[in-house]
Protein backbone atom coordinates (compact mmCIF):
# COMPACT_ATOMS: atom_id res chain seq x y z
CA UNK A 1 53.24 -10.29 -4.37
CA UNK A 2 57.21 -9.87 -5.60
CA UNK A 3 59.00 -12.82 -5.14
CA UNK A 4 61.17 -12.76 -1.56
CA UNK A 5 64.79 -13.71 -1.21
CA UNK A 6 65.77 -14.72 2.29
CA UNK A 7 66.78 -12.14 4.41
CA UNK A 8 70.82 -11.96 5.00
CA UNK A 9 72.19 -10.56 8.21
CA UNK A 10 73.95 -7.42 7.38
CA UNK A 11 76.41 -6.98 11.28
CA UNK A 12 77.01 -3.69 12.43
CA UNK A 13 80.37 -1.97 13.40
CA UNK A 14 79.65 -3.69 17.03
CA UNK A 15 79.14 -6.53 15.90
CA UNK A 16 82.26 -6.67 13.63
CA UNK A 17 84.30 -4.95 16.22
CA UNK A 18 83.03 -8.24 18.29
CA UNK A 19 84.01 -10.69 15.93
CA UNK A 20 87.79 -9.26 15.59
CA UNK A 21 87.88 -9.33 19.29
CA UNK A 22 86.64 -13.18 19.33
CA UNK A 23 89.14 -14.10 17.06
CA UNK A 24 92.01 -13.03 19.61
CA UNK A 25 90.24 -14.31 22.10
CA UNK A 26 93.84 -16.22 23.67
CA UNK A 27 95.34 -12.64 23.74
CA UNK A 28 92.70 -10.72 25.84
CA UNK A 29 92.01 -14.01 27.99
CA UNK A 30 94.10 -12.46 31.03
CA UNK A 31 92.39 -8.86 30.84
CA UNK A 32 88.89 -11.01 30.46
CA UNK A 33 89.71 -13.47 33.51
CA UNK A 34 90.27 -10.05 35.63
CA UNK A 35 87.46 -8.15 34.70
CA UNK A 36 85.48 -10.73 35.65
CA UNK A 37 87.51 -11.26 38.93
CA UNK A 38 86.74 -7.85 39.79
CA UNK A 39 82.69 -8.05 38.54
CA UNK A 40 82.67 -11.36 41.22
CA UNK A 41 84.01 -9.31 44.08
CA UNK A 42 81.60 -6.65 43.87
CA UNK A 43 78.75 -8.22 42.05
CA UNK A 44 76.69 -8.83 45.33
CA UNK A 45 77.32 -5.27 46.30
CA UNK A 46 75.64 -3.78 43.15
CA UNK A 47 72.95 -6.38 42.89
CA UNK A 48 71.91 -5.18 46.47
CA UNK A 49 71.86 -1.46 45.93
CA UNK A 50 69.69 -1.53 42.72
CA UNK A 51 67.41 -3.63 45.04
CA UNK A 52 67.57 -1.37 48.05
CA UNK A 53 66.83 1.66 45.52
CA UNK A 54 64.25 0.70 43.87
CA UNK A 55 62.28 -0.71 47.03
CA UNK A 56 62.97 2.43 48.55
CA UNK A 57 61.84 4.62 45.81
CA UNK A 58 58.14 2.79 45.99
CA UNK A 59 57.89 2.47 49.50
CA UNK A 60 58.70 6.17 50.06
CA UNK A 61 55.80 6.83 47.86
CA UNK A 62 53.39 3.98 49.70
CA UNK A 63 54.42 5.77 53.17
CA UNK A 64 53.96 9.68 51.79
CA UNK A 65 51.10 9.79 49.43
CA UNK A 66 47.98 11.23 50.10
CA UNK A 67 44.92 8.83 50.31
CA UNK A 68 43.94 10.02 46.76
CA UNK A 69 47.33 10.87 45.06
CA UNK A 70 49.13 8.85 42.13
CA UNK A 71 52.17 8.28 40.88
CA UNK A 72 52.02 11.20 38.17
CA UNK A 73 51.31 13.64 40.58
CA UNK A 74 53.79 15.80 39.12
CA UNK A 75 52.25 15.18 34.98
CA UNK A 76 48.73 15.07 36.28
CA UNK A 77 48.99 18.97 37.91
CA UNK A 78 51.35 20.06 34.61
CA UNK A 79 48.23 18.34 32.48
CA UNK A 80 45.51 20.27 33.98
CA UNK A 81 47.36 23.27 33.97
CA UNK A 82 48.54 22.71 30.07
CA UNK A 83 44.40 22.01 29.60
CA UNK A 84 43.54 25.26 30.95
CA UNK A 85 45.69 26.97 28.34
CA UNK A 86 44.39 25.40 25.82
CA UNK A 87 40.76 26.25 26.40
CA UNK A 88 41.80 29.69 27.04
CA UNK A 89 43.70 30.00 23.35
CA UNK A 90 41.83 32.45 20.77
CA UNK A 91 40.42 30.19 18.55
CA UNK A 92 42.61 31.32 15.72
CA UNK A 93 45.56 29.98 17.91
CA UNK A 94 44.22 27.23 19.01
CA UNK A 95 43.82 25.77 15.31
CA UNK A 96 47.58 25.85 15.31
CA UNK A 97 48.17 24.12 18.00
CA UNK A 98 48.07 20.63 18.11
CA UNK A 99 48.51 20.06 21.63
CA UNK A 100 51.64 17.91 21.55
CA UNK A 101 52.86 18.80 24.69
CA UNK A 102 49.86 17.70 26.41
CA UNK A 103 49.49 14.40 24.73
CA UNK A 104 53.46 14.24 25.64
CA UNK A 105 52.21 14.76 29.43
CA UNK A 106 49.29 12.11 29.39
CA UNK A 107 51.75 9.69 27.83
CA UNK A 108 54.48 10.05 30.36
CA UNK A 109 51.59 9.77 33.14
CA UNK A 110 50.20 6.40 31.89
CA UNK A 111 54.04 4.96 31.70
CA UNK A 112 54.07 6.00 35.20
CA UNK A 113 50.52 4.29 35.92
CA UNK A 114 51.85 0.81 33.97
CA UNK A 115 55.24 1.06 35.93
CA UNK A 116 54.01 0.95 39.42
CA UNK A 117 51.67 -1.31 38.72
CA UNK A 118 54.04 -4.10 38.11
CA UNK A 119 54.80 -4.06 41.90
CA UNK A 120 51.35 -2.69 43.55
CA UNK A 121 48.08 -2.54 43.22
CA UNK A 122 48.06 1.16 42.23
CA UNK A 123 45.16 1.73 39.51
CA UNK A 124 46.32 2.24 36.16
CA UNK A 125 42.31 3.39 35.24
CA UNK A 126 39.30 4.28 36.05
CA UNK A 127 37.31 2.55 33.26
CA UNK A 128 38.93 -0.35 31.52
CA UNK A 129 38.92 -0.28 27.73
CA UNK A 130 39.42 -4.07 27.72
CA UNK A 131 35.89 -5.10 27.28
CA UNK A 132 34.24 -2.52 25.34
CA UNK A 133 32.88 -2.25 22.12
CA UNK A 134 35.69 0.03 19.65
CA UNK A 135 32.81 3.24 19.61
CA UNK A 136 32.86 3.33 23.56
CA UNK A 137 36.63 3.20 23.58
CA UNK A 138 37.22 6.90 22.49
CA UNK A 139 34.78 7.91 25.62
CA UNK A 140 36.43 5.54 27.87
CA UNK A 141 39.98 7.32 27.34
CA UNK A 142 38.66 10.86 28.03
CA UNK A 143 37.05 9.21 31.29
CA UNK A 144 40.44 7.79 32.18
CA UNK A 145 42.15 11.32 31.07
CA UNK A 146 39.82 13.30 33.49
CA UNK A 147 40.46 11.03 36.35
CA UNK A 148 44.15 11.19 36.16
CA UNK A 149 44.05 15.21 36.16
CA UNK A 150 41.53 15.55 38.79
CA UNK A 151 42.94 16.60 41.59
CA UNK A 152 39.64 15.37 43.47
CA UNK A 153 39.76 11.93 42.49
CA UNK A 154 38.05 9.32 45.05
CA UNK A 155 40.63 8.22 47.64
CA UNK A 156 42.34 4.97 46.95
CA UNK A 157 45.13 2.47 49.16
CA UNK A 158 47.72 1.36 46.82
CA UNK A 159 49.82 -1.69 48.94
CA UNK A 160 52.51 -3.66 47.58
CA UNK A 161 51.62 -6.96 45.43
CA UNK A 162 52.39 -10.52 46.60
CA UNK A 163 54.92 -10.84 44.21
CA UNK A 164 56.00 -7.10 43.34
CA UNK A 165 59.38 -7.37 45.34
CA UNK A 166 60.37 -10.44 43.82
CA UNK A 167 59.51 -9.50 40.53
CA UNK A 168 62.04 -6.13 41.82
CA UNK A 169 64.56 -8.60 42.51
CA UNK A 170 64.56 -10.79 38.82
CA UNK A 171 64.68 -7.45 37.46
CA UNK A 172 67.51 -6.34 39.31
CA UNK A 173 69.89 -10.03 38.61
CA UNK A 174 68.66 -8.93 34.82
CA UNK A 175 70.15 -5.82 34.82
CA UNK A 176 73.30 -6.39 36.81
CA UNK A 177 74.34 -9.42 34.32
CA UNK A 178 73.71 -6.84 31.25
CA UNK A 179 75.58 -4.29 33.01
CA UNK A 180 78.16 -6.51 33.44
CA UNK A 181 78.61 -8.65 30.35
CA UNK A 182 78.39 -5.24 28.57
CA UNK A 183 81.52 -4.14 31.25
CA UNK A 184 83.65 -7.29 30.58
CA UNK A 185 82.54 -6.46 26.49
CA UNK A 186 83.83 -2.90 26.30
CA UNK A 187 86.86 -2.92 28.56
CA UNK A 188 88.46 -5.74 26.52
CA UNK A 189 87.81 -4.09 23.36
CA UNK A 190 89.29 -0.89 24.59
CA UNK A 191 92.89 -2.53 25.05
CA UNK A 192 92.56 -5.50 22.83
CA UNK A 193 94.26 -3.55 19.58
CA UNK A 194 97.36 -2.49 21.97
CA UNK A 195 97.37 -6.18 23.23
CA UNK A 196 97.78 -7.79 19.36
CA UNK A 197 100.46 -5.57 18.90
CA UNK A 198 102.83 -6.56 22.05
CA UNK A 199 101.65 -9.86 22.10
CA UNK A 200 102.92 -11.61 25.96
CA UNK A 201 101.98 -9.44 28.71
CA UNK A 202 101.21 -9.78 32.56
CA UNK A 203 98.49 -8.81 34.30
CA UNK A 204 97.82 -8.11 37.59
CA UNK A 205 94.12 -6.79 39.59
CA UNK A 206 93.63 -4.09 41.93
CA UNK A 207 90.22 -4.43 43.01
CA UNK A 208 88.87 -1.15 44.26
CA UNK A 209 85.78 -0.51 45.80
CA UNK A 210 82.55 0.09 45.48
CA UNK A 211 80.36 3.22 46.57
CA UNK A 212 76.93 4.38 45.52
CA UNK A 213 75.97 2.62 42.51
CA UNK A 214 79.95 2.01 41.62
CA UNK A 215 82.60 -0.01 41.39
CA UNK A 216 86.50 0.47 39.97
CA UNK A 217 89.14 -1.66 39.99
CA UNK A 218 92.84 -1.25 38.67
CA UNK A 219 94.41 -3.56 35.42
CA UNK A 220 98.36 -3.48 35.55
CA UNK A 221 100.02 -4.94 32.26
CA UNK A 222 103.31 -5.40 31.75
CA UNK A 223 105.03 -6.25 28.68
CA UNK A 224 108.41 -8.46 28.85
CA UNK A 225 110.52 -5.17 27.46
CA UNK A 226 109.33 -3.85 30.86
CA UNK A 227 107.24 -0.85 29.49
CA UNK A 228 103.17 -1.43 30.74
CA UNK A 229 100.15 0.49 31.80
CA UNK A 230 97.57 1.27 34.54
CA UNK A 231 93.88 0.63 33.22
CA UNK A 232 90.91 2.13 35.44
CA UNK A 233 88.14 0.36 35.12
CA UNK A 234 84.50 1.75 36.28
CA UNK A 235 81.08 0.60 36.12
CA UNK A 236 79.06 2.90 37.14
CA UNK A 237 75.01 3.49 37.36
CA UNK A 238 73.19 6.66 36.12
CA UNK A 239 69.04 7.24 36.41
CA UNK A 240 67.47 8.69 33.07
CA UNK A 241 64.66 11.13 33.78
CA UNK A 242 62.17 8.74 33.99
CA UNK A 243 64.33 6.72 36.83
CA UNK A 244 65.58 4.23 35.02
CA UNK A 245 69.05 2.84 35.64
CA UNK A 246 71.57 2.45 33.22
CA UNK A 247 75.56 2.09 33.25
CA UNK A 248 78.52 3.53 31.75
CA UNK A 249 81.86 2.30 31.15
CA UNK A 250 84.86 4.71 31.46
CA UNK A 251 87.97 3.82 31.21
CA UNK A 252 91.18 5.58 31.69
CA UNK A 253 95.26 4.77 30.98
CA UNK A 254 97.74 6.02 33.38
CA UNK A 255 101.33 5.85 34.62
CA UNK A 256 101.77 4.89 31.07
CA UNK A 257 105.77 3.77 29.78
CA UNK A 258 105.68 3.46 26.67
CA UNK A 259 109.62 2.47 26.00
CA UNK A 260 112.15 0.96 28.31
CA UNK A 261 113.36 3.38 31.15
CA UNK A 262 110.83 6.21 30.64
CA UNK A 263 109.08 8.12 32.58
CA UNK A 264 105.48 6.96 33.75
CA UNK A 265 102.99 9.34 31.54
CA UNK A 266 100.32 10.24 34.29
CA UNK A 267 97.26 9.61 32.12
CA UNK A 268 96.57 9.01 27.87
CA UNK A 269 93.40 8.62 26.59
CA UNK A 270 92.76 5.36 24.21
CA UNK A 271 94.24 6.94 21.27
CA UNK A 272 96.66 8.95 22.80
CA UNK A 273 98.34 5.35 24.29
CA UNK A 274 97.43 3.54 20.95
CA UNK A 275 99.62 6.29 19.45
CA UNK A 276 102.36 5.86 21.66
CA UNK A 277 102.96 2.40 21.17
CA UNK A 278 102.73 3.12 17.39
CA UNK A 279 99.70 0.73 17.38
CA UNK A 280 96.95 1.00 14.45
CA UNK A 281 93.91 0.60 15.87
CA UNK A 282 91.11 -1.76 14.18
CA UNK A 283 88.97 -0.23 11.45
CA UNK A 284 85.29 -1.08 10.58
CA UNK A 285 85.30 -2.27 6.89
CA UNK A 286 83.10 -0.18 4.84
CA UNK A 287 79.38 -0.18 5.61
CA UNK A 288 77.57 -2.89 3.57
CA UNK A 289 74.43 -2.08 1.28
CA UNK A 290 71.26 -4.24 2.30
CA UNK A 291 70.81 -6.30 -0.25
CA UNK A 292 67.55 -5.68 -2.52
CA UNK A 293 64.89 -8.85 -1.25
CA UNK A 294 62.20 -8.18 -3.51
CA UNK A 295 62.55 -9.41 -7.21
CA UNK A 296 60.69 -7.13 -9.79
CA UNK A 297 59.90 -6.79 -13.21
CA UNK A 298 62.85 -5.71 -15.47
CA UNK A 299 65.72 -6.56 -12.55
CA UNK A 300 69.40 -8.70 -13.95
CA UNK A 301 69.32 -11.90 -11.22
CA UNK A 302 71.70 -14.59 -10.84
CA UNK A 303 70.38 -17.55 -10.85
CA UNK A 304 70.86 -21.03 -9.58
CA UNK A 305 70.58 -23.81 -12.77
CA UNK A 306 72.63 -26.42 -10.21
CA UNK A 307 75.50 -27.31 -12.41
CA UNK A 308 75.95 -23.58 -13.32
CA UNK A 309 75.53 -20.39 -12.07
CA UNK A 310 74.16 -17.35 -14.39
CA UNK A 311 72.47 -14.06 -15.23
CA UNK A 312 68.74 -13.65 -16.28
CA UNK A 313 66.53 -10.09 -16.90
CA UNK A 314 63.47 -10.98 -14.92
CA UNK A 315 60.49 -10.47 -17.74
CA UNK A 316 57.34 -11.54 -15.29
CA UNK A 317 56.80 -12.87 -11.64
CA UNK A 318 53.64 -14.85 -10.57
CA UNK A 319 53.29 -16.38 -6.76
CA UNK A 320 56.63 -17.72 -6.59
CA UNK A 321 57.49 -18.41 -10.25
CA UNK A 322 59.59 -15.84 -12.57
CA UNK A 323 59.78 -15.11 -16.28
CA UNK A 324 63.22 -14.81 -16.79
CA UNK A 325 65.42 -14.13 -20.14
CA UNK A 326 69.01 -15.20 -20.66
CA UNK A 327 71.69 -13.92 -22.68
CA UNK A 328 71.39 -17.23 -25.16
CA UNK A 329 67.77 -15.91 -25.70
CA UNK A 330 66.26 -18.84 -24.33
CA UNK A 331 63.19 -17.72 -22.16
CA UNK A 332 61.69 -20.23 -18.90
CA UNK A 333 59.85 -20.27 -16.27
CA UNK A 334 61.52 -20.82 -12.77
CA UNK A 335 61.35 -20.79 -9.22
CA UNK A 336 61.99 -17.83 -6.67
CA UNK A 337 63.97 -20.13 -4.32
CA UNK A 338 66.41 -20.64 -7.85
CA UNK A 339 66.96 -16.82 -7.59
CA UNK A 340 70.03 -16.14 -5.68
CA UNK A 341 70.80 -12.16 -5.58
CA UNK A 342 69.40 -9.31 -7.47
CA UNK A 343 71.95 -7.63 -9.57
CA UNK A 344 70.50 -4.66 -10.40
CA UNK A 345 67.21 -2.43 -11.59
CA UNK A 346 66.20 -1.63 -14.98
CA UNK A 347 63.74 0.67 -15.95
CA UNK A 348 62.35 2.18 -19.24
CA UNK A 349 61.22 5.39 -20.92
CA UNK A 350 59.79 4.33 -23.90
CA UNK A 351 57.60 7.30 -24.64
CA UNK A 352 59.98 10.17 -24.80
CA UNK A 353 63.40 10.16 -24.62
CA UNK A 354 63.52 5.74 -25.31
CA UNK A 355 66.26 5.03 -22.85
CA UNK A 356 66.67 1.86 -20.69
CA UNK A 357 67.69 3.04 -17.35
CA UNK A 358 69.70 0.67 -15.68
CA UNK A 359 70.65 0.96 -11.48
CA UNK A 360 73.33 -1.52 -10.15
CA UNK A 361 73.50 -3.23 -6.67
CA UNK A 362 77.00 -1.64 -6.36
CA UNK A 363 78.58 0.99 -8.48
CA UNK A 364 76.17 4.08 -10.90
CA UNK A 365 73.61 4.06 -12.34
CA UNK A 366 73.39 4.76 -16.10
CA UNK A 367 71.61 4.92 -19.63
CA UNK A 368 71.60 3.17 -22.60
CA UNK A 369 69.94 4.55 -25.59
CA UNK A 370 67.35 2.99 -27.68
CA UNK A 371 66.57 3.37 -31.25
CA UNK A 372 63.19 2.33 -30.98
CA UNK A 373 60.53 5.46 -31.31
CA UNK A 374 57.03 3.78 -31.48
CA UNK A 375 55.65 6.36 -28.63
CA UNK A 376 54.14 2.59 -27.12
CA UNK A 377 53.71 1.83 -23.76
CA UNK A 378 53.33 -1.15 -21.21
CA UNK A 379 55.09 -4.40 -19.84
CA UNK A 380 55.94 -6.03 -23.35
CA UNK A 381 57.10 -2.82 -25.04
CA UNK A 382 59.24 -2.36 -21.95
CA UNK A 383 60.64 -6.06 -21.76
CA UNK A 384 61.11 -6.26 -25.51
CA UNK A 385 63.24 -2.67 -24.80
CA UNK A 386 65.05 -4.63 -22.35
CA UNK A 387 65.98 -7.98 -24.10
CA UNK A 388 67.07 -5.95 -27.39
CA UNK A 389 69.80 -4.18 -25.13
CA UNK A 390 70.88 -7.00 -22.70
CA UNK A 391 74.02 -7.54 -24.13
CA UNK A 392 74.95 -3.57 -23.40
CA UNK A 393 73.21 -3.97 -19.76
CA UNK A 394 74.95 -6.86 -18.74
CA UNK A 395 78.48 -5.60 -20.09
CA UNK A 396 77.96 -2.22 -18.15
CA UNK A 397 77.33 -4.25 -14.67
């Protein structure tokens, strides 16, 4: 087992874009305080229609389903008919075909099965592969297969469980407070670049309305040299294919005046506006390389000697204890946890063309030559190639 630095949180270009916007968090406080103004006025609204939706969807199939119909109607007649092709395939055929659509069919059935199942007692199986022994399993699942593409399953009442609505409505408070912390999130960091740059501004809420799974609202700011903006907010809920909600953000600039005693611009996108009022916008610094967590054989570490800080080739690693080699030519044994970064990643040829090969962290990789042409192989041919160059290696990092 290599020897394991602890992991270090590489953030993402959300997460950095986050931070900038936290650290001007006085500056977008008005913007913030409206948007959530405007999530407050219309929270209840949206809370109750992903509610009413959602009940509506199951109890539409509770009051139309036939006594022995599921909830993957629709994938259970596509399987059997996808089945029937298959057994009808030339053999030849057939070998080629793995039959990824169909397992693609049975998998999109069972989500189905688990979904509704949160809220109802509709069966998810006919045999349960709980209790059984691993060799039954594999009969168990063609069992359960067959019995969701049957079309003359045994009838079955499927009624809603004690707790299914509830467990509708904790889902629903879930999602809205996502939806809207992930609202507040992106409209503030769609204006906060133009907001650093003016500095003072007013700001004033329209709050809209809402309608079918929507709500807008209107942002005037106004800067003291008079010149301002319109910002139209939306929040708005879309259903993947599967039925799932999920919301989108858009937001729009208009009646845009951009110096004193313009004309209002009807509409600018984000950088369009940015543009205008010559602002640059923020810019992700450049992605950051995960940093190597395993400590090998042959790799240049820094380690930790508490008064002092140095470099080391790594010559051997045992449990959590390293070989390590320092440029003095003193050689010791050492913790992992004294390990602080690796450096970078040598390698050796020491059978034909006796190079060390030597990868940095950060920068390219490259060669140095060695003289020594004993055609030998193994760890101590290697790290004696190693420790005769180390003075080259550590002058090329």
């Amino acid at each position: 087992m290599p020897i394991k630095l602890p992991e270090q949180p590489i953030l993402t270009k959300e997460q950095l874009r986050q931070q900038y916007v936290d650290q001007h968090a006085n500056v977008v406080a008005g913007v913030k305080a409206a948007i959530e103004e405007l999530c407050v006025h219309h929270r209840k609204a949206y809370e109750d229609y992903l509610y009413e939706r959602r009940i509506e969807a199951i109890q539409k199939f509770l009051d139309n389903r036939k006594p022995n119909q599921l909830i993957c109607e629709g994938a259970a007649t596509l399987i059997r008919s996808e089945a029937k092709r298959l057994a009808e395939m030339p053999e030849k055929k057939k070998y080629y075909n793995t039959g990824d659509y169909l397992r693609k069919l049975e998998g999109d059935a069972r989500e189905a099965l688990h979904w509704i199942s949160q809220y109802t007692n509709h069966p998810v199986e006919l045999m349960s592969l709980k209790d059984l022994p691993y060799f039954e399993q594999e009969k168990a699942r063609d069992t359960n297969t067959k019995w969701i593409s049957d079309e003359n399953r045994p009838d079955f009442k499927v009624n809603w469980l004690k707790n299914g609505k509830a467990k509708i409505k904790a889902e629903v408070l879930e999602v809205v407070e996502n939806a809207v912390q992930n609202f507040i999130r992106k409209t503030i960091s769609k204006v906060v670049d133009i907001l650093v740059a003016k500095g003072e501004y007013a700001c004033e809420l329209k709050k809209g309305q809402f309608s079918v799974g929507a709500f807008e609202g209107d942002i005037f700011i106004t800067f003291p040299d008079k010149t301002g903006f319109r910002t139209h907010v939306i929040l708005k809920t879309n259903y993947s294919v599967n039925g799932n909600p999920y919301a989108q953000y858009p937001l729009t600039f208009h009646e845009v005046v951009v110096k004193p005693g313009d004309k209002q611009v009807a509409m600018l996108s984000e950088d369009e506006i940015c543009k205008a009022f010559g602002v640059k916008q923020w810019e992700a610094p450049p992605k950051q390389k995960k940093p190597w967590l395993a400590v090998k054989i042959g790799d240049i570490v820094v380690v930790n000697k508490k008064t002092f800080v140095c470099r080391a080739l790594v010559l051997g690693t045992r449990g959590n204890m390293a070989t390590v080699h320092y440029l003095d030519g003193v050689e010791e044994k050492i913790e992992g946890g004294e390990i602080l970064e690796v450096l970078a990643r040598t390698t050796c040829d020491t059978w034909c063309e006796h190079y060390v090969r030597v990868e940095p962290f950060e920068g390219k990789w490259f060669k140095i030559q060695s003289e020594n042409t004993n055609y030998e192989s193994g760890i101590k041919v290697e790290n004696a190639m190693r420790v005769a160059h180390l003075d080259a290696i550590m002058k090329g990092l």
